[in-house]
C-alpha atoms as a PDB file:
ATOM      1  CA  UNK A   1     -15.523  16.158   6.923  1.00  0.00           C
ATOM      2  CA  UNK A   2     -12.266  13.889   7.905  1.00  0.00           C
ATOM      3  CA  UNK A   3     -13.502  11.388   5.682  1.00  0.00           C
ATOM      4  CA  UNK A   4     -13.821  13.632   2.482  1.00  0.00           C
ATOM      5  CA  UNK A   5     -10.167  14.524   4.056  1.00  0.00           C
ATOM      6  CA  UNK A   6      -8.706  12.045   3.440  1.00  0.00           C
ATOM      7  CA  UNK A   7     -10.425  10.855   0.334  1.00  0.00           C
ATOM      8  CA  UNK A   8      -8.495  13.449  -0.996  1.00  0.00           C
ATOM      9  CA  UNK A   9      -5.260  12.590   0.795  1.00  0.00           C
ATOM     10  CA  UNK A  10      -5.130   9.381  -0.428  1.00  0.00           C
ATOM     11  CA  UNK A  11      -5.313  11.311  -4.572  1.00  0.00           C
ATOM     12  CA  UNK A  12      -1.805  12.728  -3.426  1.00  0.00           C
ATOM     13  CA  UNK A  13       1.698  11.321  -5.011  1.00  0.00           C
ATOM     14  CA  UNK A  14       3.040  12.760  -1.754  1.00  0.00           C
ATOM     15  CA  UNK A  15       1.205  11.411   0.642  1.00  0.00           C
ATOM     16  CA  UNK A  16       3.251  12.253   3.475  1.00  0.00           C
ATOM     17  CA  UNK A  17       3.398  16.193   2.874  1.00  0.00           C
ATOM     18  CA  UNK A  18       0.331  18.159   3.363  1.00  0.00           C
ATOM     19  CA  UNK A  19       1.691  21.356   3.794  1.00  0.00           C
ATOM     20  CA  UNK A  20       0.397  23.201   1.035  1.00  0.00           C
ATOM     21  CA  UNK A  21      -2.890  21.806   1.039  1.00  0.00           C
ATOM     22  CA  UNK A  22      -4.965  24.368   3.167  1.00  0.00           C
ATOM     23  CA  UNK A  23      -7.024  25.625   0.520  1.00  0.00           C
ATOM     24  CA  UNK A  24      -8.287  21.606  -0.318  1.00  0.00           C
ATOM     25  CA  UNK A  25      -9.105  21.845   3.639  1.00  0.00           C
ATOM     26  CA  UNK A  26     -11.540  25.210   3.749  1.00  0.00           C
ATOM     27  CA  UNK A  27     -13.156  23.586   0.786  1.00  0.00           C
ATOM     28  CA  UNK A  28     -14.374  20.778   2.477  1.00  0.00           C
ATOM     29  CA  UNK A  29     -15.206  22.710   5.231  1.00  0.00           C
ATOM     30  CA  UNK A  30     -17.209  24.973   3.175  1.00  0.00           C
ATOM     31  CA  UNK A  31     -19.246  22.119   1.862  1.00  0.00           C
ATOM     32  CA  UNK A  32     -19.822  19.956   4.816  1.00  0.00           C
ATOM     33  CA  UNK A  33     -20.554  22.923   6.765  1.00  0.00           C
ATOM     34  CA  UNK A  34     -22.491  25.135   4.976  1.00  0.00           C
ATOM     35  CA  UNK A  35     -24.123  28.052   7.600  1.00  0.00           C
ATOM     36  CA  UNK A  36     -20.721  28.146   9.681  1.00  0.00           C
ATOM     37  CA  UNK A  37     -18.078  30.438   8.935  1.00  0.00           C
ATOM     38  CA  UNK A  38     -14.927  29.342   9.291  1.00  0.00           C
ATOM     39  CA  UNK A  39     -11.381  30.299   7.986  1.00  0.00           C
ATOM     40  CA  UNK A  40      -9.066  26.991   8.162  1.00  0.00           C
ATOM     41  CA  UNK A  41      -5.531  28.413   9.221  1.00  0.00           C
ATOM     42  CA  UNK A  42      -2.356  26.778  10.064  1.00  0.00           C
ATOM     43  CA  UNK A  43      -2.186  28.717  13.455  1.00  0.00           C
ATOM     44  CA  UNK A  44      -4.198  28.183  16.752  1.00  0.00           C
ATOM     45  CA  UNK A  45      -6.817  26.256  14.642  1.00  0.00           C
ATOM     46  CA  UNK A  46      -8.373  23.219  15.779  1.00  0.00           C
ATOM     47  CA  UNK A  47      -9.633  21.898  12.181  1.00  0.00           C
ATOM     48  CA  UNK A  48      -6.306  22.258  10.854  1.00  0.00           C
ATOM     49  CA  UNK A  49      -4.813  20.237  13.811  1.00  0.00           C
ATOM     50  CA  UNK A  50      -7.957  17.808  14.091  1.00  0.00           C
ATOM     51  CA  UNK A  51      -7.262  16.953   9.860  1.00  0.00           C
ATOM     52  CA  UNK A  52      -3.369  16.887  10.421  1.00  0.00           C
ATOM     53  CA  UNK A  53      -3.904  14.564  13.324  1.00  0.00           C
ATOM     54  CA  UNK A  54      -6.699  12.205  11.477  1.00  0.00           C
ATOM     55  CA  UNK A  55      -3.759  11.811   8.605  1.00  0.00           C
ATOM     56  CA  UNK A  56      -1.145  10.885  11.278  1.00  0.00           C
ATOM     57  CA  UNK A  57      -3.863   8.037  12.516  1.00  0.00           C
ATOM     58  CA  UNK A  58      -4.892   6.810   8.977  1.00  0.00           C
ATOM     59  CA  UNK A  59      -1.523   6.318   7.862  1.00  0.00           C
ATOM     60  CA  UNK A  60      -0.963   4.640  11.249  1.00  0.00           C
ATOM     61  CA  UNK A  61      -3.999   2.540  10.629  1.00  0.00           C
ATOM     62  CA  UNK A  62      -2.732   1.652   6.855  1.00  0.00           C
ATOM     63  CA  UNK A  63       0.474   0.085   8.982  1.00  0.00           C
ATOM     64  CA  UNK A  64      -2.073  -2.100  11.289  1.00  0.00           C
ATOM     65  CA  UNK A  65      -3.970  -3.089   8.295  1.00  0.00           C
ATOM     66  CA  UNK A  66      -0.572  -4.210   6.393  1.00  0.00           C
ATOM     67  CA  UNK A  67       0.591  -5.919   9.142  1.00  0.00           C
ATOM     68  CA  UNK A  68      -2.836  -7.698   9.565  1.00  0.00           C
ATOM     69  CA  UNK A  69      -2.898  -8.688   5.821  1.00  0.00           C
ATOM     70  CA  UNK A  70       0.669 -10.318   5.388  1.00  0.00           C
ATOM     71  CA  UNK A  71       0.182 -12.309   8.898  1.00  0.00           C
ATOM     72  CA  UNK A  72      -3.345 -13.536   7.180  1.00  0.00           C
ATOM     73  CA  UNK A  73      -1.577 -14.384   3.747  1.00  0.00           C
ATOM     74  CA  UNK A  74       1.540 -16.215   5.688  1.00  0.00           C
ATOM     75  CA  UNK A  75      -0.938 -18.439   7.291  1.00  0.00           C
ATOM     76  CA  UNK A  76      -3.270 -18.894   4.385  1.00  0.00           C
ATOM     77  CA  UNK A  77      -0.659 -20.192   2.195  1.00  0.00           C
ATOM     78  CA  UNK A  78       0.210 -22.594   5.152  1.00  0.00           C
ATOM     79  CA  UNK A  79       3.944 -21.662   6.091  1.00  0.00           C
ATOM     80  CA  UNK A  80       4.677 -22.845   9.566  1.00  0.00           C
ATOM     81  CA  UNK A  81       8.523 -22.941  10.293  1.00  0.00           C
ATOM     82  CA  UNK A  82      10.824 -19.815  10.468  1.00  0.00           C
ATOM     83  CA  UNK A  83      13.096 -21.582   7.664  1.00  0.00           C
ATOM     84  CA  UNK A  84       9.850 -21.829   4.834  1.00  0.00           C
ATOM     85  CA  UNK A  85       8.652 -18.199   5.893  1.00  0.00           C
ATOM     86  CA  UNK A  86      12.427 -16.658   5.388  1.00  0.00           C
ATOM     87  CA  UNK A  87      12.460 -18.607   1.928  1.00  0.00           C
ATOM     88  CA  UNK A  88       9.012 -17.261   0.817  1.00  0.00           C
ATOM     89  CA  UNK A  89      10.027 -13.242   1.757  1.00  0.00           C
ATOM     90  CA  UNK A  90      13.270 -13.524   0.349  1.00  0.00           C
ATOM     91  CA  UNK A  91      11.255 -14.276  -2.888  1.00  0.00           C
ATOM     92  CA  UNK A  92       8.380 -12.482  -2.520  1.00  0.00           C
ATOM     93  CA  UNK A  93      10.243  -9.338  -1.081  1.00  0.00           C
ATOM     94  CA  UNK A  94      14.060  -9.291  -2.247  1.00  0.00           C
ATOM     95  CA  UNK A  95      16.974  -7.551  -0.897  1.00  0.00           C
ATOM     96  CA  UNK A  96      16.657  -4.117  -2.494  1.00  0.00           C
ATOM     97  CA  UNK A  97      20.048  -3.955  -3.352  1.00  0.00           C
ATOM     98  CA  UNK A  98      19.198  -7.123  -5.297  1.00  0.00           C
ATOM     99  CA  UNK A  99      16.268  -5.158  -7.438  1.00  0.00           C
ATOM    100  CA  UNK A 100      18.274  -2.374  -9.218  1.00  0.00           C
ATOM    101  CA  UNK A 101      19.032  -2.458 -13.281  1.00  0.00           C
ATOM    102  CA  UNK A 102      18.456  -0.841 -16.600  1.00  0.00           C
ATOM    103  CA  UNK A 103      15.615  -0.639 -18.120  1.00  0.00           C
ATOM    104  CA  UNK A 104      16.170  -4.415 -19.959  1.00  0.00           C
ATOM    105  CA  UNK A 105      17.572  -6.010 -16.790  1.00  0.00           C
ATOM    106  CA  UNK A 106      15.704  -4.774 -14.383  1.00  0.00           C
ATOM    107  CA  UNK A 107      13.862  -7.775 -11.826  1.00  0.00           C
ATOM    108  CA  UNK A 108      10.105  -7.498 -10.590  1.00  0.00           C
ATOM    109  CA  UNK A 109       9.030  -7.181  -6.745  1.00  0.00           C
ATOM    110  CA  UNK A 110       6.628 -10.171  -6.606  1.00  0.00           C
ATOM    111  CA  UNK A 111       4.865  -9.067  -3.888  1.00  0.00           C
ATOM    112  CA  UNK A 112       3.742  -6.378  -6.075  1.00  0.00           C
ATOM    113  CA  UNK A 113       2.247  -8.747  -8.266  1.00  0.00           C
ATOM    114  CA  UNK A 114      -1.191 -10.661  -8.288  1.00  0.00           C
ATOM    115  CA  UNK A 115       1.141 -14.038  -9.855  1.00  0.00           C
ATOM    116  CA  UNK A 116       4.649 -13.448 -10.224  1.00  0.00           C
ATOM    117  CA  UNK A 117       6.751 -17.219 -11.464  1.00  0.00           C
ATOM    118  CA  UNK A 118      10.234 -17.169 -11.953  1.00  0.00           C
ATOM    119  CA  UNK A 119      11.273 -19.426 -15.408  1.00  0.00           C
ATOM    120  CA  UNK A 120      14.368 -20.696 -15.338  1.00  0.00           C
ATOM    121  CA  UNK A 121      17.009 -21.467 -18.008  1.00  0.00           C
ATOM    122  CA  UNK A 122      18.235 -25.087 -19.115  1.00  0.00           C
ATOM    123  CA  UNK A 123      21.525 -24.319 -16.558  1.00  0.00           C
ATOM    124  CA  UNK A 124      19.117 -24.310 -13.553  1.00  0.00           C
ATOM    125  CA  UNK A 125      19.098 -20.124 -13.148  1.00  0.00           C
ATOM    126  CA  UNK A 126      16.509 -17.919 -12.976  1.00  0.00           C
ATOM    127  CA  UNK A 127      15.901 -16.587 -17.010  1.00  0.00           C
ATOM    128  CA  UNK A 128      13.310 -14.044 -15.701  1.00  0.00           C
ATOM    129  CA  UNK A 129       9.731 -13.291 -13.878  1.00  0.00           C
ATOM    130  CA  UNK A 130       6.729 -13.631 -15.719  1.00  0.00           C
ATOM    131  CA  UNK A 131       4.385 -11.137 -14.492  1.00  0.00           C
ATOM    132  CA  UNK A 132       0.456 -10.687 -13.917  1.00  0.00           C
ATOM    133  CA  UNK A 133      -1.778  -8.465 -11.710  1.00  0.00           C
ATOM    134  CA  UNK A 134       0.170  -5.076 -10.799  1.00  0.00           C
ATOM    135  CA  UNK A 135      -0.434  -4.246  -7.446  1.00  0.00           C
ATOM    136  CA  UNK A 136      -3.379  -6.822  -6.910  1.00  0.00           C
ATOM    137  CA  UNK A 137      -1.638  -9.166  -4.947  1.00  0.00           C
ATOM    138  CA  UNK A 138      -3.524 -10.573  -1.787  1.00  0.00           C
ATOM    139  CA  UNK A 139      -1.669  -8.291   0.839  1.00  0.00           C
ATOM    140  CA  UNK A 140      -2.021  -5.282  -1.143  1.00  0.00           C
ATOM    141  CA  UNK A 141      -5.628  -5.675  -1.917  1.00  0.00           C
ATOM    142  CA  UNK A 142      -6.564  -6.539   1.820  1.00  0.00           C
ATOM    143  CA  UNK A 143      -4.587  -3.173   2.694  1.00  0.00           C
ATOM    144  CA  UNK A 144      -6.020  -1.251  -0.037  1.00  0.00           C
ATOM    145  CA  UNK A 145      -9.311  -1.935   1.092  1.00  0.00           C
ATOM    146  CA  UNK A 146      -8.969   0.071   4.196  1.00  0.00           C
ATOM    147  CA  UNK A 147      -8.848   3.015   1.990  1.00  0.00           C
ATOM    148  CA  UNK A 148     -12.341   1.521   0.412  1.00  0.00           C
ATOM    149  CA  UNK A 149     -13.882   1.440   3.565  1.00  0.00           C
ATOM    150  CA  UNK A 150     -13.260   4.886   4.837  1.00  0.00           C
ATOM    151  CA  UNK A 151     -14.690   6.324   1.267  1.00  0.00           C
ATOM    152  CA  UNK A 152     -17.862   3.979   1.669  1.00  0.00           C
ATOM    153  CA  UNK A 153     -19.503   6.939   3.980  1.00  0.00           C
ATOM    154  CA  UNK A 154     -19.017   9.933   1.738  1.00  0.00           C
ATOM    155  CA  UNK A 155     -21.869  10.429  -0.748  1.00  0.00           C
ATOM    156  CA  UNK A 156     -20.934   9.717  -4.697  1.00  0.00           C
ATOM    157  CA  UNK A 157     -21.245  13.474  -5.547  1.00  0.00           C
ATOM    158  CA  UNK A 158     -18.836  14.561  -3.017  1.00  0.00           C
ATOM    159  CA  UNK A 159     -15.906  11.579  -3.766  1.00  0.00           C
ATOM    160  CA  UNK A 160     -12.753  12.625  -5.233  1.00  0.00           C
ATOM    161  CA  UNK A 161     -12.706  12.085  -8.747  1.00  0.00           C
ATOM    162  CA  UNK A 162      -8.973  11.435  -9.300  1.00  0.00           C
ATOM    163  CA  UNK A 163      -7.503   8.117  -8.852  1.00  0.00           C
ATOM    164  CA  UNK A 164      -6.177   6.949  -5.118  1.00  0.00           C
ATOM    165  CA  UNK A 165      -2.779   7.019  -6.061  1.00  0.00           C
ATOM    166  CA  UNK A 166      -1.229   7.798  -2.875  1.00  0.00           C
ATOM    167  CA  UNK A 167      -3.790   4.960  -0.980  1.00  0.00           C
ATOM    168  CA  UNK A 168      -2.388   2.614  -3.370  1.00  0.00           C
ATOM    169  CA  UNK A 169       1.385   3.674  -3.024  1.00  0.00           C
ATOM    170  CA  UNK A 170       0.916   3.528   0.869  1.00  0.00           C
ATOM    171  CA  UNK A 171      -0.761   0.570   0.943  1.00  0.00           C
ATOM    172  CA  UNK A 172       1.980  -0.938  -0.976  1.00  0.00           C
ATOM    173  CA  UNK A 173       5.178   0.319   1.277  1.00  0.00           C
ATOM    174  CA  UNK A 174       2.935  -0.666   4.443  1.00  0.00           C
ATOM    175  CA  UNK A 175       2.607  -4.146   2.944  1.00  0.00           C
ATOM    176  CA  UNK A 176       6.710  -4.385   2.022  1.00  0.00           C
ATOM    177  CA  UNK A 177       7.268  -2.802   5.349  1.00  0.00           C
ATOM    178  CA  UNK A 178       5.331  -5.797   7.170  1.00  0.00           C
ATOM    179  CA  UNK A 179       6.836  -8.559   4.805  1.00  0.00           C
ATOM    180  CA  UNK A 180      10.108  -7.737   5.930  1.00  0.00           C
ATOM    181  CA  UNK A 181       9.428  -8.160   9.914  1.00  0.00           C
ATOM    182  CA  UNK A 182       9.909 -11.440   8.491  1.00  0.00           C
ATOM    183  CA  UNK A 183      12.746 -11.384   6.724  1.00  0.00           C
ATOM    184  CA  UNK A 184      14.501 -14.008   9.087  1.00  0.00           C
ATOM    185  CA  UNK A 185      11.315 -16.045   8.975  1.00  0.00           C
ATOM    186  CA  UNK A 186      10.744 -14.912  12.929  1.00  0.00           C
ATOM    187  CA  UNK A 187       8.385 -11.892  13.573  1.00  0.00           C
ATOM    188  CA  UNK A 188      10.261  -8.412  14.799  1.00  0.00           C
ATOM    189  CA  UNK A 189       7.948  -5.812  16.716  1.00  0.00           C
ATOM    190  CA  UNK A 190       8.224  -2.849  14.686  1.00  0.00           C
ATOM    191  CA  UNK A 191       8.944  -1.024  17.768  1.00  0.00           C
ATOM    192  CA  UNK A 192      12.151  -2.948  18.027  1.00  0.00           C
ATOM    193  CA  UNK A 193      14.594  -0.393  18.539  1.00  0.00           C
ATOM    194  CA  UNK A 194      16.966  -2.333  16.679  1.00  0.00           C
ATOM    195  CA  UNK A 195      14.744  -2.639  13.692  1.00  0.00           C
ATOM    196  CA  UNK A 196      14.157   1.310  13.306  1.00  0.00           C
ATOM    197  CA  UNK A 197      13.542   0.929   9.398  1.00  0.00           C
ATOM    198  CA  UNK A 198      10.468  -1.212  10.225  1.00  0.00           C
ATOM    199  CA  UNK A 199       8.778   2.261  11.733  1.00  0.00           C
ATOM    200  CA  UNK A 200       6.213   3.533   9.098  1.00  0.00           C
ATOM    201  CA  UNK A 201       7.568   7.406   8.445  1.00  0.00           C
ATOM    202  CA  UNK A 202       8.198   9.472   5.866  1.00  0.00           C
ATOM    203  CA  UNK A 203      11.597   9.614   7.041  1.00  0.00           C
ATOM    204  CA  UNK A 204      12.340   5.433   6.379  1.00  0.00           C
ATOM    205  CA  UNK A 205       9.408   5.015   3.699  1.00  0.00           C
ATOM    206  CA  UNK A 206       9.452   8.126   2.066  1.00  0.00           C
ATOM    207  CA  UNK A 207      11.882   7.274  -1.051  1.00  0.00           C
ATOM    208  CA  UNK A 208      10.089   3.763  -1.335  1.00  0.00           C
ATOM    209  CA  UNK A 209       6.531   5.908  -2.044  1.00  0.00           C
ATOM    210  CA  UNK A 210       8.360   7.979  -4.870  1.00  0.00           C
ATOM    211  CA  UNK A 211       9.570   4.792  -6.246  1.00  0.00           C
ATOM    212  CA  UNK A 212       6.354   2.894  -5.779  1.00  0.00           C
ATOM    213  CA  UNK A 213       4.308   6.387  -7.370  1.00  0.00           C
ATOM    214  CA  UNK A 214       6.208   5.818 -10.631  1.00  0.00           C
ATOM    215  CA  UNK A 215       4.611   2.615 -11.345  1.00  0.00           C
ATOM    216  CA  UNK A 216       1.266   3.873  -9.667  1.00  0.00           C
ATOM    217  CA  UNK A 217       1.096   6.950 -11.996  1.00  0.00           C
ATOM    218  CA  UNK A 218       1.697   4.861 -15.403  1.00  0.00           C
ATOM    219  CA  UNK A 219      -1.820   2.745 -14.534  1.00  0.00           C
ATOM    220  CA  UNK A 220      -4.133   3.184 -16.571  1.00  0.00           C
ATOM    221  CA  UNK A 221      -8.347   3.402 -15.918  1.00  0.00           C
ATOM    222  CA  UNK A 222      -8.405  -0.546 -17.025  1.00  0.00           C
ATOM    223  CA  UNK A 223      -6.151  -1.053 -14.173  1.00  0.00           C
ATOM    224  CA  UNK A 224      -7.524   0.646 -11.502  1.00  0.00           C
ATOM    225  CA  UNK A 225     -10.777  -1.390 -12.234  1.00  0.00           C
ATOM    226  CA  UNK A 226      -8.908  -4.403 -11.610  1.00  0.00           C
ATOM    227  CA  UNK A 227      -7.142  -3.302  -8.822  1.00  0.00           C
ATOM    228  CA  UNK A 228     -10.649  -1.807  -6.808  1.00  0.00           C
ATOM    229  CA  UNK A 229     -12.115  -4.802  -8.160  1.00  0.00           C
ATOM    230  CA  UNK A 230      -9.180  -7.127  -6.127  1.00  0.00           C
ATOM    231  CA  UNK A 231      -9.907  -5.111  -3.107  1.00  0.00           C
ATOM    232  CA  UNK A 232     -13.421  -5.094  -3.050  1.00  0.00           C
ATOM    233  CA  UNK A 233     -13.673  -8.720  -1.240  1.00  0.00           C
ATOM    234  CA  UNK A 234     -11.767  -7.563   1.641  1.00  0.00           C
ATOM    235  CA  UNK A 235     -13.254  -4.623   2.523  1.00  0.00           C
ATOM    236  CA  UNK A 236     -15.087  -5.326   6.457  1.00  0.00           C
ATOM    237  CA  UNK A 237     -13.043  -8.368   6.755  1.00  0.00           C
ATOM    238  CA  UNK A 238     -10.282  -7.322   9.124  1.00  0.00           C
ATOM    239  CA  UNK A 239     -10.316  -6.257  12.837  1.00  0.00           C
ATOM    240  CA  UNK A 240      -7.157  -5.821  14.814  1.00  0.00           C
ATOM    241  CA  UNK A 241      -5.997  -8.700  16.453  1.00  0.00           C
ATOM    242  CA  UNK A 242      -3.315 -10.701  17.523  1.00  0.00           C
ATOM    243  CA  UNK A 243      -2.472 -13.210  14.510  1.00  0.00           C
ATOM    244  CA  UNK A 244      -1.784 -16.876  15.734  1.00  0.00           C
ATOM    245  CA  UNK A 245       0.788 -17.236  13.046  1.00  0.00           C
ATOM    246  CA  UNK A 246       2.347 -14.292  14.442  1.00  0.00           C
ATOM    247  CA  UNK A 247       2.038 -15.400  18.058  1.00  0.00           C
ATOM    248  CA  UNK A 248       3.905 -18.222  17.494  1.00  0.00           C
ATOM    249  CA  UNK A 249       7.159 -16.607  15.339  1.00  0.00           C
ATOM    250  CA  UNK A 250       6.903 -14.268  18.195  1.00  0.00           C
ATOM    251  CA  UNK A 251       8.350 -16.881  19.808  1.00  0.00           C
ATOM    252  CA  UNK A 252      10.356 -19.002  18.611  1.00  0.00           C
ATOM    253  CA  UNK A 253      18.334   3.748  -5.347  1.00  0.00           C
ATOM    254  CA  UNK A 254      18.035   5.594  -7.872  1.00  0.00           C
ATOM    255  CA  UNK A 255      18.294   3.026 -10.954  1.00  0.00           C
ATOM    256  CA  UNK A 256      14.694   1.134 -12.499  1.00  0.00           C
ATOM    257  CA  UNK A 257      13.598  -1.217 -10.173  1.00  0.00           C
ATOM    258  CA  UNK A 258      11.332  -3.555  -9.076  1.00  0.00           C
ATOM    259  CA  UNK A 259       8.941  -0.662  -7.517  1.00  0.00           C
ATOM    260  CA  UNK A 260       9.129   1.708 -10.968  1.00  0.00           C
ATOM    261  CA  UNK A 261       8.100  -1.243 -12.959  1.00  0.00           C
ATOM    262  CA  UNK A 262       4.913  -2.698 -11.627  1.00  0.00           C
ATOM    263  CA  UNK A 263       2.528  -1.950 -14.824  1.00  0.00           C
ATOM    264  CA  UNK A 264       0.334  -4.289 -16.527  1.00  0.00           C
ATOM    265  CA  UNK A 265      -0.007  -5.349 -19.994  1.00  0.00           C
ATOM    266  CA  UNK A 266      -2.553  -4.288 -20.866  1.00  0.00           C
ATOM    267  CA  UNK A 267      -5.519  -6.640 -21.011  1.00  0.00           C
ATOM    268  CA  UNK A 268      -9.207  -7.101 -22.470  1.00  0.00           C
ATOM    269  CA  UNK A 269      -9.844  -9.989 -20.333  1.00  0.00           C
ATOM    270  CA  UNK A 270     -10.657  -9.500 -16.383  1.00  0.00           C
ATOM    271  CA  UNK A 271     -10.979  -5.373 -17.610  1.00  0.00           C
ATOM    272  CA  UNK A 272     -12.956  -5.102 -14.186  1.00  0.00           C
ATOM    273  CA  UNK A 273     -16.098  -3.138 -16.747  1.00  0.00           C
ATOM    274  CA  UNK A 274     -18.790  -3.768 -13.683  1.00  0.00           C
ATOM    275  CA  UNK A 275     -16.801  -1.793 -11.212  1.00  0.00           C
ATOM    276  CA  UNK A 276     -17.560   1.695 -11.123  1.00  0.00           C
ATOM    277  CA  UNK A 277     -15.738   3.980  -8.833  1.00  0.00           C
END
């Protein structure tokens, strides 16, 4: 049953609110258990609490995974001082206050991005970002896969038939979210008091998962193919543990943005036809 849950979760653009979803909850019930009676209610029931409670941990477990996946993709592309890790996020991740623009002007979040290059003019600035792979960049695939992995036990008949937009959206913020306990190129513990932002909420990621939703909602079928297909290779791969990378850092809004534009061109090459989903 908590499975089939939160296939259906991760469907949401809201993610975070499930308030008015109790009818989506007896449902389930009703089909995974089929001689017990049961009314799902929002007062003095244990279901309700148990699937309220199993969201709470999967979003928490999106965080993990994030974190996991950008501590694997800073070591894999072989950064090892604070001063080249700083220099990568402030590229890969800018400044949001850096992001914001019209429709014409507005720049690209390159983590967002399976290949994001900046070209640069003959005066030595940057002329724009050229652009490939919307939300199939390594860290975003590796966390997107936890979604694939919970869905691998329900049956085909009984998945959710509407795309995983709000697995994709979260998966996005909770890759941002652990790109920027970099920021200074040293690793912050999200439960740094002093680094409340860092904590993965609806309160302090909330406005980043609307953003992030209007990008998700304008893929099309071709590119949720690619972007299951991107995933696909991480799925099983991950296990919490304690990253050497980050052992040793441990050591020593309302304009376009970046978020509202992450759509492909569309493509017929790399159409990901052999995934079916």
């Amino acid at each position: 049953m908590c499975p089939m849950w939160l296939d259906f979760v991760s469907t949401l653009e809201n993610p975070w609110d499930l308030s008015s979803h109790i009818d989506v909850m007896q449902e389930i019930w009703n089909r995974t258990f089929t001689d017990i009676d049961h009314t799902v209610q929002k007062a003095n029931d244990p279901v309700y609490f148990l699937l309220l409670q199993r969201t709470s941990n999967y979003r928490c477990d999106v965080a993990k995974r994030g974190e996991i996946a950008v501590a694997a993709y800073l070591e894999s592309i072989g950064l090892k001082t604070p001063d080249e890790i700083a220099q990568h996020i402030n590229f890969y991740v800018p400044s949001v206050s850096h992001m914001h623009g019209d429709e014409n002007s507005v720049k690209c979040y390159p983590f967002m991005w399976r290949e994001a290059k900046n070209i640069m003019n003959v005066d030595g600035h940057i002329e724009r970002t050229e652009t490939k792979g919307a939300f199939c960049s390594r860290p975003i695939s590796d966390t997107f896969a936890h979604f694939l992995e919970i869905r691998e036990c329900i049956p085909q008949a009984l998945r959710q038939t509407d795309h995983p937009r709000g697995a994709l959206a979260l998966a996005t913020v909770s890759v941002e979210r652990a790109l920027r306990m970099y920021s200074t190129g040293i690793y912050v513990k999200p439960e740094d008091r002093r680094q409340a932002s860092l904590r993965f909420s609806r309160k302090h990621w909330g406005v980043t998962t609307e953003e992030v939703m209007i990008s998700v909602k304008k893929t099309i079928s071709r590119g949720w193919k690619k972007i299951i297909k991107a995933a696909i290779p991480y799925i099983r791969t991950r296990k919490p543990h304690h990253n050497s990378l980050r052992a040793t850092l441990e050591k020593d809004r309302e304009a376009p943005n970046g978020y509202t534009h992450c759509v492909d061109v569309d493509s017929c090459s790399d159409s990901g036809s052999d995934i079916i989903f």
